[in-house]
C-alpha atoms as a PDB file:
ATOM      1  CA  UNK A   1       0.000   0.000   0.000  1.00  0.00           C
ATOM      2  CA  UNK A   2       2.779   2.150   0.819  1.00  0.00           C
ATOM      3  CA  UNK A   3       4.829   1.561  -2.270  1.00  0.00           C
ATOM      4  CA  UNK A   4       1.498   2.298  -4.604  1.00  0.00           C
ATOM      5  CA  UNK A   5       0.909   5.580  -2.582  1.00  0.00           C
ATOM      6  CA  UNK A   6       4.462   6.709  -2.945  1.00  0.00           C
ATOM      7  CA  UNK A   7       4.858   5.614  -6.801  1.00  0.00           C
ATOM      8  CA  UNK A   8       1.492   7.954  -7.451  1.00  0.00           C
ATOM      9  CA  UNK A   9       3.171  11.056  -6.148  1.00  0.00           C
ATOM     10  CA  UNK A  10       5.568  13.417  -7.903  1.00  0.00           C
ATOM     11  CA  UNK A  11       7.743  14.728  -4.791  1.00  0.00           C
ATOM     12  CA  UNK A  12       9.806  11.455  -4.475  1.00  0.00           C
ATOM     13  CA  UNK A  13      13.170  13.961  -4.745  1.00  0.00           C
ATOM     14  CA  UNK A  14      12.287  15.880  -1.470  1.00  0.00           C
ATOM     15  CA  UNK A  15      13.251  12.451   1.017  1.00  0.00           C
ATOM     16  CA  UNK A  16      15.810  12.277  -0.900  1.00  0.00           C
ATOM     17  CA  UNK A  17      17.360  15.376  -0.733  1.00  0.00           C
ATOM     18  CA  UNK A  18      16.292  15.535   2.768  1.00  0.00           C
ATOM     19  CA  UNK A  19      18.628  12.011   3.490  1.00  0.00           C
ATOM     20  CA  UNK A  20      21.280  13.037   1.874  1.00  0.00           C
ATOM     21  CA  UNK A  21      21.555  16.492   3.386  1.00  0.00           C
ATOM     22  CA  UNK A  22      21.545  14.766   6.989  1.00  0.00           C
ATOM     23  CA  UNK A  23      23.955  12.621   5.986  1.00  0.00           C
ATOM     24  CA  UNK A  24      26.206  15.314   4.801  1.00  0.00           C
ATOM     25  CA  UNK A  25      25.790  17.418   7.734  1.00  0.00           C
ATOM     26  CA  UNK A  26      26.024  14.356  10.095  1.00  0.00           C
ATOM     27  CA  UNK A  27      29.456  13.300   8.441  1.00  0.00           C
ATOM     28  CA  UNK A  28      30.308  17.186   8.912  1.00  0.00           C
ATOM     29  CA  UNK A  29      30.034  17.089  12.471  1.00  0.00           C
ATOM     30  CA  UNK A  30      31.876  13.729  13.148  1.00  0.00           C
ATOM     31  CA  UNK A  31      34.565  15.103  10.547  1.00  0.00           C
ATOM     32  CA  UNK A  32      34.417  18.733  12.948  1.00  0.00           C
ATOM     33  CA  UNK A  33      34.733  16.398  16.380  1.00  0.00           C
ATOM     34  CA  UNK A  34      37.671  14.091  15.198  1.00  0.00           C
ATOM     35  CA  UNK A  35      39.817  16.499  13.174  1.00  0.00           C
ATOM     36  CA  UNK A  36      43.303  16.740  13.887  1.00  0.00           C
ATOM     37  CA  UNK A  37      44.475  19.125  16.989  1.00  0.00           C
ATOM     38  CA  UNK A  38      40.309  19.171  18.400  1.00  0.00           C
ATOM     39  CA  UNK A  39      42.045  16.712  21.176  1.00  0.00           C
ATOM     40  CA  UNK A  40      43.633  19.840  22.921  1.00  0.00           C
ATOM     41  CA  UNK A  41      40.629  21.744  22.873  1.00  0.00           C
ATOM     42  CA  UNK A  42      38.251  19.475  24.456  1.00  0.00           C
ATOM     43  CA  UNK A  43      40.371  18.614  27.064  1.00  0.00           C
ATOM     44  CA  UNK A  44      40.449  22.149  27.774  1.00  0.00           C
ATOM     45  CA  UNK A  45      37.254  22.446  27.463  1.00  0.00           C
ATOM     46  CA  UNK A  46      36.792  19.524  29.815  1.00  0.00           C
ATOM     47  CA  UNK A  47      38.649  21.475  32.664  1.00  0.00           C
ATOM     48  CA  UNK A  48      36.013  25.069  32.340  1.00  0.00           C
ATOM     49  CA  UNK A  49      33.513  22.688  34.788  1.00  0.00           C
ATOM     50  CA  UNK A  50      36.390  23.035  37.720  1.00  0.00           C
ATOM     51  CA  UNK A  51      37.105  26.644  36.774  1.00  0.00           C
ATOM     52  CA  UNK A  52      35.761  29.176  39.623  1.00  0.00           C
ATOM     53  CA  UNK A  53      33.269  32.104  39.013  1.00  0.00           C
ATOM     54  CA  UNK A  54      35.534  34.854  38.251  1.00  0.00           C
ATOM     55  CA  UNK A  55      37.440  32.659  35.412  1.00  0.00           C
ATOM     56  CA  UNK A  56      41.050  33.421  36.646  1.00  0.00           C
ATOM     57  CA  UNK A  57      42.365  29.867  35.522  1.00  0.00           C
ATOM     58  CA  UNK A  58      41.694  31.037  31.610  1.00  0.00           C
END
C-alpha cells in the first residue's frame, strides 16, 4: 500500500534530498569532532567545569 501511494506522487526527490543532506551534515560534524588538533581543545574544554566564578584559571 505504501509503495502504490508513494509511486502515485511526484515529490519522491524531497526524502531524498532531505537524506542526503543529513547525511552530509552528520558526516560534517563527526569530521568537525575528530579532526586533527580538536584533542587539545576538548580537554580544555573539559577542565572550564572546575574553573571558579571569576574565570582566573583562563
Amino acid at each position: 500500500m505504501k509503495a502504490e501511494i508513494l509511486s502515485q506522487t511526484d515529490y519522491l526527490t524531497y526524502p531524498l534530498i532531505s537524506v542526503v543532506l543529513f547525511v552530509a551534515i552528520f558526516s560534517a560534524a563527526v569530521l568537525w569532532v575528530f579532526r586533527p588538533g580538536s584533542r587539545e581543545v576538548y580537554a580544555k574544554r573539559s577542565m572550564m567545569v572546575f574553573d571558579d566564578e571569576k574565570g582566573t584559571s583562563r
